[in-house]
C-alpha atoms as a PDB file:
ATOM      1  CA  UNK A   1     -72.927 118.824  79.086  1.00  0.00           C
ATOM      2  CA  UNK A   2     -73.902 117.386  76.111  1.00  0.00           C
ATOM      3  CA  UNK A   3     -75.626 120.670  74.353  1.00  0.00           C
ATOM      4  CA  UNK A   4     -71.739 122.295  74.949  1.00  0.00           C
ATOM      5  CA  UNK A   5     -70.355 119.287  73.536  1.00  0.00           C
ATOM      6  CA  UNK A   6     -72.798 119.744  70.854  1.00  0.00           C
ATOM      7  CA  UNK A   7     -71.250 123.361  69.905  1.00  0.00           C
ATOM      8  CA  UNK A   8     -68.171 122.451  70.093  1.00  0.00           C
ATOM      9  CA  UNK A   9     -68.926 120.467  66.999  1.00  0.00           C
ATOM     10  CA  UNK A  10     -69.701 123.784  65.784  1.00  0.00           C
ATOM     11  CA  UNK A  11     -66.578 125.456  66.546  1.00  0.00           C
ATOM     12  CA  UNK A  12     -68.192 127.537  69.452  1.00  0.00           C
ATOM     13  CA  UNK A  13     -67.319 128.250  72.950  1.00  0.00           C
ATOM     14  CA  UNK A  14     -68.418 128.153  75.910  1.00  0.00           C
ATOM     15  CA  UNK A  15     -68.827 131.925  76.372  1.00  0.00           C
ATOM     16  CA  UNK A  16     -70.640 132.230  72.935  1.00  0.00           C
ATOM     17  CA  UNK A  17     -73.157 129.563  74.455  1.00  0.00           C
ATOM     18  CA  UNK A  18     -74.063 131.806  77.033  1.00  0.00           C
ATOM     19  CA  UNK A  19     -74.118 134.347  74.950  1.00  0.00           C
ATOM     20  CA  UNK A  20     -76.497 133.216  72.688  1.00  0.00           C
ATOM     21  CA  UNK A  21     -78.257 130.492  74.899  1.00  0.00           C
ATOM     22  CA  UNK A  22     -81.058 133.683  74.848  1.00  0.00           C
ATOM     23  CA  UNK A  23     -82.303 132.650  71.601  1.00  0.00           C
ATOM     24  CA  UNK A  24     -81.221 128.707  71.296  1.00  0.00           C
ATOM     25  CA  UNK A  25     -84.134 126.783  72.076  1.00  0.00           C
ATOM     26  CA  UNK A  26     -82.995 123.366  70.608  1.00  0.00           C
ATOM     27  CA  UNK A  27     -79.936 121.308  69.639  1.00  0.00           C
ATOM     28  CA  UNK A  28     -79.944 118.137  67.804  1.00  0.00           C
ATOM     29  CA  UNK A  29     -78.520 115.456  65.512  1.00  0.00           C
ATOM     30  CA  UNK A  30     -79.499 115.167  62.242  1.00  0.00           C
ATOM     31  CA  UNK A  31     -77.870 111.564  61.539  1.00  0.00           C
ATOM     32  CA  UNK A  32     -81.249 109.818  60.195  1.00  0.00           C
ATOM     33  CA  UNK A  33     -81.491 112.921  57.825  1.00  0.00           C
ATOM     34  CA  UNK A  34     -81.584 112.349  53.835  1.00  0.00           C
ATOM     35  CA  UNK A  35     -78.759 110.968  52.032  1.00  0.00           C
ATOM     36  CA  UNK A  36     -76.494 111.420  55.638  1.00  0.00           C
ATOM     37  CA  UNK A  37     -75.816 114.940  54.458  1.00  0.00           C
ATOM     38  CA  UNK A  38     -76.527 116.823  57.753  1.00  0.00           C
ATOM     39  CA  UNK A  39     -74.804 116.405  60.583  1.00  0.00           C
ATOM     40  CA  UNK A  40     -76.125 118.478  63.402  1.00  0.00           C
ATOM     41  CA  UNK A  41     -78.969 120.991  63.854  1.00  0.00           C
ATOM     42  CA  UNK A  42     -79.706 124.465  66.062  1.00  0.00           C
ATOM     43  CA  UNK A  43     -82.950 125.768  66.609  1.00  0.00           C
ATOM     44  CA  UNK A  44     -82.863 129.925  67.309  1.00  0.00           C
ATOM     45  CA  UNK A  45     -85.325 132.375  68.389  1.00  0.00           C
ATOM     46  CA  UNK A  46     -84.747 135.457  66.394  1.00  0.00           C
ATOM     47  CA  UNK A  47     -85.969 137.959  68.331  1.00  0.00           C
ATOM     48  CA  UNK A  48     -85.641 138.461  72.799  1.00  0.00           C
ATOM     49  CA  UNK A  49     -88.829 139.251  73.967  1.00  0.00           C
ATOM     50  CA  UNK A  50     -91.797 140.329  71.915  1.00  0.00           C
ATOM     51  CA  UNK A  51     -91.236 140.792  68.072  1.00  0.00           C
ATOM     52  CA  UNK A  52     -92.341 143.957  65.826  1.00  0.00           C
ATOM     53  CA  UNK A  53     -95.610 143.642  64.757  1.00  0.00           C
ATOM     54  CA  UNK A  54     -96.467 141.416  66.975  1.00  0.00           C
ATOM     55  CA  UNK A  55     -99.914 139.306  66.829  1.00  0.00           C
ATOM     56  CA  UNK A  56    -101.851 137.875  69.568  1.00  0.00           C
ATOM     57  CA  UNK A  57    -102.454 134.100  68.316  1.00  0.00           C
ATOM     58  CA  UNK A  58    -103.707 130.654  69.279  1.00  0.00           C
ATOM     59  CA  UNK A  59    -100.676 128.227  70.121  1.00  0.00           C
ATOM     60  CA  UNK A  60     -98.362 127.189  67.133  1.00  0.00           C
ATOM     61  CA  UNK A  61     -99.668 123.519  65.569  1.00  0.00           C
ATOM     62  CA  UNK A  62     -99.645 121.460  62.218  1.00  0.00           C
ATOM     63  CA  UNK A  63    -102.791 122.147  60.390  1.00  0.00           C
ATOM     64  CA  UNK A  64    -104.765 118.452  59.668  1.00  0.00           C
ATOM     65  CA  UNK A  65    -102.913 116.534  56.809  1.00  0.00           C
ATOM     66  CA  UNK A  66    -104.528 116.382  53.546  1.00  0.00           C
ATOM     67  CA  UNK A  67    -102.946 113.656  52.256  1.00  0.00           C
ATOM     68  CA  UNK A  68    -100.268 114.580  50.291  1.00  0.00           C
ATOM     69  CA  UNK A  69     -97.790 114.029  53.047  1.00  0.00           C
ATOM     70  CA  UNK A  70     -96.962 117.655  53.132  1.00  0.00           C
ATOM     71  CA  UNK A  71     -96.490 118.784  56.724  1.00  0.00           C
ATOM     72  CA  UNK A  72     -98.053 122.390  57.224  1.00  0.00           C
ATOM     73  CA  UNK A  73     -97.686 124.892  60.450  1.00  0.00           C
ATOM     74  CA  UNK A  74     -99.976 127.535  61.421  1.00  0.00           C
ATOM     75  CA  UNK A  75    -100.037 130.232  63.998  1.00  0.00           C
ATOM     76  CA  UNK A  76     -95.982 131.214  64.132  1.00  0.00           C
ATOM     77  CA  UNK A  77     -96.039 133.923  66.533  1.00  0.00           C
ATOM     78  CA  UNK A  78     -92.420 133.543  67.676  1.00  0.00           C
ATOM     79  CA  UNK A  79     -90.202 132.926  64.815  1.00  0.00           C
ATOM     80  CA  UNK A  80     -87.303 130.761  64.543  1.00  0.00           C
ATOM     81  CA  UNK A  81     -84.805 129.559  62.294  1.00  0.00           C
ATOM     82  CA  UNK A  82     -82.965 126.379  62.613  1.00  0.00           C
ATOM     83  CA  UNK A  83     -78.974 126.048  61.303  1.00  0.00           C
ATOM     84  CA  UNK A  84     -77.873 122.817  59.702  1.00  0.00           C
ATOM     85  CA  UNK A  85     -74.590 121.597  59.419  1.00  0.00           C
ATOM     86  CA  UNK A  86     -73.583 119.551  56.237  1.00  0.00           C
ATOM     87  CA  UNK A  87     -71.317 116.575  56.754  1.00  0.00           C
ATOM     88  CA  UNK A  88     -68.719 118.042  54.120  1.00  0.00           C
ATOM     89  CA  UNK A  89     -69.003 121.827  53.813  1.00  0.00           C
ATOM     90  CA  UNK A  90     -68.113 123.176  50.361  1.00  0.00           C
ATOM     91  CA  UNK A  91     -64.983 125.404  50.563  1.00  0.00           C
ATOM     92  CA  UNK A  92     -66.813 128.555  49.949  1.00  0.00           C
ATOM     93  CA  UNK A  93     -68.644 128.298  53.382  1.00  0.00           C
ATOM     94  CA  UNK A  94     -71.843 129.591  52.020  1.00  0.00           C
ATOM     95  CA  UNK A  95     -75.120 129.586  53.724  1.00  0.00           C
ATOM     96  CA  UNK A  96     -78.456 130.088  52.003  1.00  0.00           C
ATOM     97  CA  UNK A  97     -81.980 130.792  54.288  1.00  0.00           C
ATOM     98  CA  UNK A  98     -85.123 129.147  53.329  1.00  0.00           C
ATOM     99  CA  UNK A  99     -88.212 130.568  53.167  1.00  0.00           C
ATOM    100  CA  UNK A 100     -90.895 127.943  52.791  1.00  0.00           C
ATOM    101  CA  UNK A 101     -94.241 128.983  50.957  1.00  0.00           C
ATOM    102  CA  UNK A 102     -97.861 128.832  52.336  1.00  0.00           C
ATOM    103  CA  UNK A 103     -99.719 131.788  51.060  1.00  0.00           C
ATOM    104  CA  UNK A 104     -98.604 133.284  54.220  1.00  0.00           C
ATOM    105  CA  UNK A 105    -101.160 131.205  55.995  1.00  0.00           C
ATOM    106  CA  UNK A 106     -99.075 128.796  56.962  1.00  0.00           C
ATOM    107  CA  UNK A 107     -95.843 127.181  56.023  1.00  0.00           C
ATOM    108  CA  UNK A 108     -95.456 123.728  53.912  1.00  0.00           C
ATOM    109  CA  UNK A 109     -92.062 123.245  56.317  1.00  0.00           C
ATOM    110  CA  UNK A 110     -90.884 120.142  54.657  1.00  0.00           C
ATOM    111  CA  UNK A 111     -91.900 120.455  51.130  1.00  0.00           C
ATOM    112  CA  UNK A 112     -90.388 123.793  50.864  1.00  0.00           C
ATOM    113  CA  UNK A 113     -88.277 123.893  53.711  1.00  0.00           C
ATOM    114  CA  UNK A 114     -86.573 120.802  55.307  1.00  0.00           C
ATOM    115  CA  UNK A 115     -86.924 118.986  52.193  1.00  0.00           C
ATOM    116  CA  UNK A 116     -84.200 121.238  50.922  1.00  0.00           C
ATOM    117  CA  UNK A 117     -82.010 121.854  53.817  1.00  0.00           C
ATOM    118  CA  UNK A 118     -81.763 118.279  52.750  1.00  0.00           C
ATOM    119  CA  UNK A 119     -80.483 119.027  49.451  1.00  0.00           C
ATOM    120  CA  UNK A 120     -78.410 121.441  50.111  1.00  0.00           C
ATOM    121  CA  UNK A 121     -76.780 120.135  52.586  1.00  0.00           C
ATOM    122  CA  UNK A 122     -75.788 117.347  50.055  1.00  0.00           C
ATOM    123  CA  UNK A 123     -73.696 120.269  48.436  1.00  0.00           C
ATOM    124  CA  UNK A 124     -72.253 121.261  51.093  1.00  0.00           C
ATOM    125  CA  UNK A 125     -74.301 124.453  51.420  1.00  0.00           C
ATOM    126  CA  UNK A 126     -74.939 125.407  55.149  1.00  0.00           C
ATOM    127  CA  UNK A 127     -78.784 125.249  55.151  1.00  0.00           C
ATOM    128  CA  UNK A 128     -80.964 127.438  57.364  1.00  0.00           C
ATOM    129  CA  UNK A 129     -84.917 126.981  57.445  1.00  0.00           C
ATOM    130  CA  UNK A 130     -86.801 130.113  58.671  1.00  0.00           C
ATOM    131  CA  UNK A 131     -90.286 129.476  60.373  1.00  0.00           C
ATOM    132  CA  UNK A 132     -91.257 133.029  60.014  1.00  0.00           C
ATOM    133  CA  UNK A 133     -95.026 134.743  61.067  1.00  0.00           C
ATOM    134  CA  UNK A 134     -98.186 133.379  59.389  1.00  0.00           C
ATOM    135  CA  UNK A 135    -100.727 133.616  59.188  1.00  0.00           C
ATOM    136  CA  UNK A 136    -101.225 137.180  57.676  1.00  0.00           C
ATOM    137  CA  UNK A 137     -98.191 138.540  58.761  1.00  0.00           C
ATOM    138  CA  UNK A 138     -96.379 139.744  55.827  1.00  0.00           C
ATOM    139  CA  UNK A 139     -94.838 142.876  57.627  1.00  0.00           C
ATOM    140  CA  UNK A 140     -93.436 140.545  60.279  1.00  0.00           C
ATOM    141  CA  UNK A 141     -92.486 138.050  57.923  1.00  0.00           C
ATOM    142  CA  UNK A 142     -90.490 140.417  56.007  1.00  0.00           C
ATOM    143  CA  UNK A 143     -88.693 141.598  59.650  1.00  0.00           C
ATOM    144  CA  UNK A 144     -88.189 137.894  60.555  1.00  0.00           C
ATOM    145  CA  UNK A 145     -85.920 137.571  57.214  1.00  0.00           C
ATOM    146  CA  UNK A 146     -84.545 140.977  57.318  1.00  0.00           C
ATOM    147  CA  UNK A 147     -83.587 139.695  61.331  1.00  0.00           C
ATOM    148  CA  UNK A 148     -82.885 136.006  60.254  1.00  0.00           C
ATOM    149  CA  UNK A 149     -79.764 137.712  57.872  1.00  0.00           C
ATOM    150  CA  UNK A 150     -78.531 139.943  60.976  1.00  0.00           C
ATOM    151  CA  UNK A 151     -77.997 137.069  63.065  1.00  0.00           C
ATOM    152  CA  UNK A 152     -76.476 134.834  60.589  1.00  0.00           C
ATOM    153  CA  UNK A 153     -73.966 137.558  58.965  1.00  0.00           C
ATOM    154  CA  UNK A 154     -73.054 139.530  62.908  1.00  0.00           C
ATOM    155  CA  UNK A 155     -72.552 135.584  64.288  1.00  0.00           C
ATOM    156  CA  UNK A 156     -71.088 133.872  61.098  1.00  0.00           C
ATOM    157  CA  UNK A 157     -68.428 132.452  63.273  1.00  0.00           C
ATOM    158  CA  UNK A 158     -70.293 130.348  65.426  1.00  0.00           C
ATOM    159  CA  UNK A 159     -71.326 128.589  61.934  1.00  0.00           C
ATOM    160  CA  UNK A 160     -68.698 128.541  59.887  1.00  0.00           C
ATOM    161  CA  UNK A 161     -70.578 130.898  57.828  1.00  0.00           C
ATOM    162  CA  UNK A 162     -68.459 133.375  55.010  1.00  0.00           C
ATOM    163  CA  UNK A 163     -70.445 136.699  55.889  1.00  0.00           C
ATOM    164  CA  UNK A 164     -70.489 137.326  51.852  1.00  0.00           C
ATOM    165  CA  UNK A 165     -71.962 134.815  51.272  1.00  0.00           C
ATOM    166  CA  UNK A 166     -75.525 134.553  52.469  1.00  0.00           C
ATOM    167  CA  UNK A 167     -78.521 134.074  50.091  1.00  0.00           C
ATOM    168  CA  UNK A 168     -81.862 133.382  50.348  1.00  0.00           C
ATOM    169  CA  UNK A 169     -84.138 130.497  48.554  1.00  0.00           C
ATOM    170  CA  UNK A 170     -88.068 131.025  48.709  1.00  0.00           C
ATOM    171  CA  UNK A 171     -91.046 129.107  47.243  1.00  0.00           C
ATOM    172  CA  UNK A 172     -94.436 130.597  46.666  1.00  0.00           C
ATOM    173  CA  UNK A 173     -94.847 133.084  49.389  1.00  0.00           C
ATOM    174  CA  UNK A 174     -91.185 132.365  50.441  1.00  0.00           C
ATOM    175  CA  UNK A 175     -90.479 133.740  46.573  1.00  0.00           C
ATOM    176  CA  UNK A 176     -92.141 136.652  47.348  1.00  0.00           C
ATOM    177  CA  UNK A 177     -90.403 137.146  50.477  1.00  0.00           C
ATOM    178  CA  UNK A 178     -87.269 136.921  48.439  1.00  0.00           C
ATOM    179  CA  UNK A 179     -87.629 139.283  45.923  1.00  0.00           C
ATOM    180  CA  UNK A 180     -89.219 141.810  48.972  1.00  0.00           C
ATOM    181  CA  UNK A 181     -86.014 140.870  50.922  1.00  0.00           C
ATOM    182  CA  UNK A 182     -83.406 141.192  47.581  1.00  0.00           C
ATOM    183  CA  UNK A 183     -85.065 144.847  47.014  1.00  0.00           C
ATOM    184  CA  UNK A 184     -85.182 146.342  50.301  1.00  0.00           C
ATOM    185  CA  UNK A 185     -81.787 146.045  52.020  1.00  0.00           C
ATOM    186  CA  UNK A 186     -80.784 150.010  52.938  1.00  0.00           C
ATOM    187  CA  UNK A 187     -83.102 150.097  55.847  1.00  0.00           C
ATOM    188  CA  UNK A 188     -84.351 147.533  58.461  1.00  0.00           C
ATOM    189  CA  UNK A 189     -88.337 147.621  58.979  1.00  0.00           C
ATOM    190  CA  UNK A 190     -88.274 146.885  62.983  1.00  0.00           C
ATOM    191  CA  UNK A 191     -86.294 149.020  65.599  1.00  0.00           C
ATOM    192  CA  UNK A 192     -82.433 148.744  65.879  1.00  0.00           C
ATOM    193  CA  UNK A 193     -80.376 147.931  68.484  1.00  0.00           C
ATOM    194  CA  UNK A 194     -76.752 148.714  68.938  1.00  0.00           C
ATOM    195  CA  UNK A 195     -73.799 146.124  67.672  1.00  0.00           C
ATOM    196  CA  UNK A 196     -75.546 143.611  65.882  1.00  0.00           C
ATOM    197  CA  UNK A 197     -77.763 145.786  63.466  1.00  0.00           C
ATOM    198  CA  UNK A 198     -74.555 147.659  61.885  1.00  0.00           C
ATOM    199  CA  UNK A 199     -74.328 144.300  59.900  1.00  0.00           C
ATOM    200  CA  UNK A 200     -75.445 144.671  56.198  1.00  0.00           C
ATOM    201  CA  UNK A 201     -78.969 142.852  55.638  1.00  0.00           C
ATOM    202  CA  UNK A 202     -78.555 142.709  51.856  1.00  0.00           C
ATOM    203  CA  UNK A 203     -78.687 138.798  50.856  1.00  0.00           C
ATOM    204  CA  UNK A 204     -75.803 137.613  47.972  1.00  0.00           C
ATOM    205  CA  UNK A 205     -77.812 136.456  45.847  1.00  0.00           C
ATOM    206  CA  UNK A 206     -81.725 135.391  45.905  1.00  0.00           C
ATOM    207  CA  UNK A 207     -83.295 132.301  44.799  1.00  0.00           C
ATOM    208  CA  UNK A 208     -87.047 132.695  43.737  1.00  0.00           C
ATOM    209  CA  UNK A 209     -89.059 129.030  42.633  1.00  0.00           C
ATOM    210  CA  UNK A 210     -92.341 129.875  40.885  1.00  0.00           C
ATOM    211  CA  UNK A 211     -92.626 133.339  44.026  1.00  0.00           C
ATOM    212  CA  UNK A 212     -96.194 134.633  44.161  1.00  0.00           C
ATOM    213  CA  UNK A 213     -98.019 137.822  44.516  1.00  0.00           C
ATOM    214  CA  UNK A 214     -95.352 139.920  42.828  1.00  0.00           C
ATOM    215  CA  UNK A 215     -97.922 141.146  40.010  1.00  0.00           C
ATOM    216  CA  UNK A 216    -101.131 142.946  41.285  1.00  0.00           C
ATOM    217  CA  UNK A 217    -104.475 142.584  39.150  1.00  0.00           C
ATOM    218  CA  UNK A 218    -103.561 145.625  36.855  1.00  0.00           C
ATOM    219  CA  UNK A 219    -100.752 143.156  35.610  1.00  0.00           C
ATOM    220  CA  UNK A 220     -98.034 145.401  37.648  1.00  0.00           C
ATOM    221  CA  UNK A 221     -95.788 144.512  39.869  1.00  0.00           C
ATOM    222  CA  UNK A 222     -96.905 144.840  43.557  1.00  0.00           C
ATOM    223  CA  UNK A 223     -96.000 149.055  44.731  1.00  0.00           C
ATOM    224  CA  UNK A 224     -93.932 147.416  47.435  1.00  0.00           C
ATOM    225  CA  UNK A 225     -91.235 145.475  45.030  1.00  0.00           C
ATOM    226  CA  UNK A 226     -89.372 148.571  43.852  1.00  0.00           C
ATOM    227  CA  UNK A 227     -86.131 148.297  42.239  1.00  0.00           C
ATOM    228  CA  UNK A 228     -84.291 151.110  43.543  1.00  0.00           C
ATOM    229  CA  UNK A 229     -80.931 150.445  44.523  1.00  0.00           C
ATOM    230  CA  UNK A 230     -79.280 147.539  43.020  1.00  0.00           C
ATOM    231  CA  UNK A 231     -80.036 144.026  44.041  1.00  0.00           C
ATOM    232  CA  UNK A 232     -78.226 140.876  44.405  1.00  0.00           C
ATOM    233  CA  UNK A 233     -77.930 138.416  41.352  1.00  0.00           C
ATOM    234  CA  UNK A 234     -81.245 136.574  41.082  1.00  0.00           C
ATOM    235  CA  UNK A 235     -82.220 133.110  39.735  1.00  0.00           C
ATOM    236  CA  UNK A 236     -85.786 131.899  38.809  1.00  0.00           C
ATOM    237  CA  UNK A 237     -87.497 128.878  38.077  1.00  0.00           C
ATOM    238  CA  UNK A 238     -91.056 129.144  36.581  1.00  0.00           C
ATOM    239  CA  UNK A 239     -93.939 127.117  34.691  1.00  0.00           C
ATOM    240  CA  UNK A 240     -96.352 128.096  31.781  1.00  0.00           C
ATOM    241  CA  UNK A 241     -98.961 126.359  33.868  1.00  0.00           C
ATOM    242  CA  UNK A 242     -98.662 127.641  37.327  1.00  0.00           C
ATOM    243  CA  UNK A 243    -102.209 128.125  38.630  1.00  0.00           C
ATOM    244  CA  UNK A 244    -100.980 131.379  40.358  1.00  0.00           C
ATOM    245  CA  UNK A 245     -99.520 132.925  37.354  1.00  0.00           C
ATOM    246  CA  UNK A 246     -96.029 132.645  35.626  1.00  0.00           C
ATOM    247  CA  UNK A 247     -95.999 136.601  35.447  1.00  0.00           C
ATOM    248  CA  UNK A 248     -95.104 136.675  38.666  1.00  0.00           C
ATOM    249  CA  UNK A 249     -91.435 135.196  37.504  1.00  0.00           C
ATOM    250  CA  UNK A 250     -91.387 136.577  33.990  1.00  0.00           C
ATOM    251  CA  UNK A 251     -92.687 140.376  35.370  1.00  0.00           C
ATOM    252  CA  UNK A 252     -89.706 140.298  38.110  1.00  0.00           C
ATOM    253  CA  UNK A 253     -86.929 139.416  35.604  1.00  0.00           C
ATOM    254  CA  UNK A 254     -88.424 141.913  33.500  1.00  0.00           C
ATOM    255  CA  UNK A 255     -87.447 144.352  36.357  1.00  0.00           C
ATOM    256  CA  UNK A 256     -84.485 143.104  37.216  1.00  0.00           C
ATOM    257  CA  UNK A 257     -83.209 143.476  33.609  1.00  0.00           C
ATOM    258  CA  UNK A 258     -84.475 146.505  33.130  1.00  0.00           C
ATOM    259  CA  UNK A 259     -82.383 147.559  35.860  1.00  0.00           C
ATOM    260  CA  UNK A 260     -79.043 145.718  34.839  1.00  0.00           C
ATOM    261  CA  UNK A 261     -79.346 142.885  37.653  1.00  0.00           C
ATOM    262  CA  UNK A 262     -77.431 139.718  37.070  1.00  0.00           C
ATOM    263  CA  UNK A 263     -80.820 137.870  36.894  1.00  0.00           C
ATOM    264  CA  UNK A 264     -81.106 134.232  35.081  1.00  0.00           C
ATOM    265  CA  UNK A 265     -85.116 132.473  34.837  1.00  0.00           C
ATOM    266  CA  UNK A 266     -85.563 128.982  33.612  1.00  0.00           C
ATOM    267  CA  UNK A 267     -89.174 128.401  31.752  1.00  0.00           C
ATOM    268  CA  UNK A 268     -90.928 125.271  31.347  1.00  0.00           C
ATOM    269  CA  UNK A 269     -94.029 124.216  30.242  1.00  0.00           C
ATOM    270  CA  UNK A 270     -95.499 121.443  32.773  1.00  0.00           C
ATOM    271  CA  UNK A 271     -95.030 121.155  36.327  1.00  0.00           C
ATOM    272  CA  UNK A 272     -97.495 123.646  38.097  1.00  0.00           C
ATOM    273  CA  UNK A 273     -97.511 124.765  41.496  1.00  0.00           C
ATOM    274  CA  UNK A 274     -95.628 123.579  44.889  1.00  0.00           C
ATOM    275  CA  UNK A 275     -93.349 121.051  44.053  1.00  0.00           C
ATOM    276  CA  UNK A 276     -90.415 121.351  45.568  1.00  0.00           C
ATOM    277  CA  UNK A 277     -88.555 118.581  44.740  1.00  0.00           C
ATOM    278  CA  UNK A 278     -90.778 116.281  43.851  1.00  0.00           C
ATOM    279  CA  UNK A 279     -91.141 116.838  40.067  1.00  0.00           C
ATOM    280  CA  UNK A 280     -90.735 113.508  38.538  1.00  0.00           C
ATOM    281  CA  UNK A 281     -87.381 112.709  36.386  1.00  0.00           C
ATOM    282  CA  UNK A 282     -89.264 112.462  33.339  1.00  0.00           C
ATOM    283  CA  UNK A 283     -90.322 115.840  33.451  1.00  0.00           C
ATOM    284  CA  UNK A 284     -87.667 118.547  32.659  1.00  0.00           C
ATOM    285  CA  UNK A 285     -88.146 120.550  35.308  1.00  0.00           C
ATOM    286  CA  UNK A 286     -87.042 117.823  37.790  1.00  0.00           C
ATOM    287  CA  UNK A 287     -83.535 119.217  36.592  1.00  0.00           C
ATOM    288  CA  UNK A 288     -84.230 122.725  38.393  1.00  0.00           C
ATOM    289  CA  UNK A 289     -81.880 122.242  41.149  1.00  0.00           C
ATOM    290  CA  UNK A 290     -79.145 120.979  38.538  1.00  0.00           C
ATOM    291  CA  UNK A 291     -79.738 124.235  36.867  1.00  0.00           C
ATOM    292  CA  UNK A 292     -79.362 125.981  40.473  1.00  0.00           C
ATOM    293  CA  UNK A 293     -76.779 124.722  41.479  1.00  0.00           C
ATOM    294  CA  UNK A 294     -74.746 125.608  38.336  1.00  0.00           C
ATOM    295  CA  UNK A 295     -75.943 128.934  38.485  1.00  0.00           C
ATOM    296  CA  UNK A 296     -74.238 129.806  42.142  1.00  0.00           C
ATOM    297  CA  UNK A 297     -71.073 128.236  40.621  1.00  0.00           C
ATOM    298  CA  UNK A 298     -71.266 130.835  37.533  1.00  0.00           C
ATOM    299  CA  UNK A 299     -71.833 133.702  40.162  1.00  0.00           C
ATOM    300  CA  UNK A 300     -68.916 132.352  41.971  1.00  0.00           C
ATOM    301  CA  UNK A 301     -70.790 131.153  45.385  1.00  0.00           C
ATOM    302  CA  UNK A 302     -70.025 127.871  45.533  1.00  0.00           C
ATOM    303  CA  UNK A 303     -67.301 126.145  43.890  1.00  0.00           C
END
């Protein structure tokens, strides 16, 4: 009784919970979260039965901390996302996915992912964190986000969601998933089905923090980010001294300007690699989500 109780907080009934108790694997409370901004949580399997492209893998775990109190997972074979709610929802309803980095060998799920469903929730963004395939899995990762988007825009009631306005944040690998995502949106990569796949899968707008692997070693971008039809408005945050390469950011805008894309990339000299959001203040790059969040405001997402 109390997981229908629980969607009912949500808005949903009791004949959507049957509906999709197929994929819901976990409910919960989110009342010790960060700052009190999120409210309640649901944990979803996106796919029923065995995905596309699917590898045969040892049981998911978190990989052995190296000290940095970053908490990594390994082995995703069955993919998830889980759907915060924010205490105070912002007016527009929007909901933004978040892809977590790794290398696509695993997935730094609080750094990059929980970490900020955390602060988005604070603005009343409707948070989702996707737990898609690694390691080495880039095919089904890219179907996990391309199915992640499906079930968020065909089910946007059960969330409070405004179908127009989905996006997608990624970090590292999860950056590279976004600008893969933000460029291919005509055609899904795994089998349809009837109903839910007439839903567009093009994000609203894509959010890339210093992406990876976007520029191969002959200093071009990678064959399979090709701009052909238009994508969404994109916003970038990159360093001069990124280990992995700040032409990764600066080669993508390049594209996306070339193409007339509503693109906007923030430069700065010191902060590296993987931080999230734990830049400290007296660095200028601490200000990145500042800088974010005023962007979606100027493209009219948020308000």
């Amino acid at each position: 009784m109390k997981i229908i109780n629980n969607y009912k907080r949500w808005g949903l009934t009791l004949c959507t919970y049957l509906v999709l108790s197929l994929w819901i694997i976990q409910i919960g409370y989110c009342q010790n979260s960060k700052h009190g901004a999120l409210v309640d949580s649901v944990t979803i399997h996106l796919w029923k039965g065995t995905p596309p492209f699917h590898k045969n893998l040892p049981p998911e775990k978190r990989m052995r901390s190296r000290g940095d109190g970053v908490i990594r997972i390994t082995d995703v074979s069955n993919p998830t996302m889980t759907v915060y709610h924010p205490q105070k929802i912002n007016p527009d309803h929007t909901a933004i996915i978040i892809c977590p980095g790794g290398g696509y060998s695993h997935l730094a799920y609080n750094l990059e992912g929980t970490d900020i469903a955390h602060w988005l929730g604070s603005k009343g963004i409707i948070p989702i964190v996707l737990k898609y395939r690694v390691p080495n899995q880039k095919k089904g990762a890219f179907a996990d986000v391309q199915r992640a988007i499906t079930i968020l825009r065909s089910q946007h009631r059960n969330w409070d969601i405004n179908p127009d306005k989905i996006g997608v944040i990624g970090f590292s690998a999860g950056g590279d998933l976004v600008a893969w995502i933000i460029t291919h949106y005509k055609k899904r990569i795994y089998p349809t089905e009837n109903g839910m796949n007439n839903v567009s899968i093009k994000p609203d707008f894509g959010i890339l923090i210093y992406p990876a692997y976007l520029v191969n070693k002959e200093d071009m971008l990678e064959n399979d980010i090709k701009i052909q039809d238009p994508p969404p408005p994109a916003f970038l945050i990159q360093t001069q001294d990124d280990p992995v390469g700040y032409r990764n950011s600066l080669f993508f805008f390049n594209a996306l300007t070339k193409h007339h894309v509503q693109a906007e990339i923030s430069m700065f000299s010191h902060g590296g690699h993987g931080y999230g959001l734990t830049t400290p203040k007296s660095n200028p790059l601490s200000n990145w989500p500042n800088l974010c969040v005023r962007w979606l405001k100027s493209i009219k997402m948020i308000q």
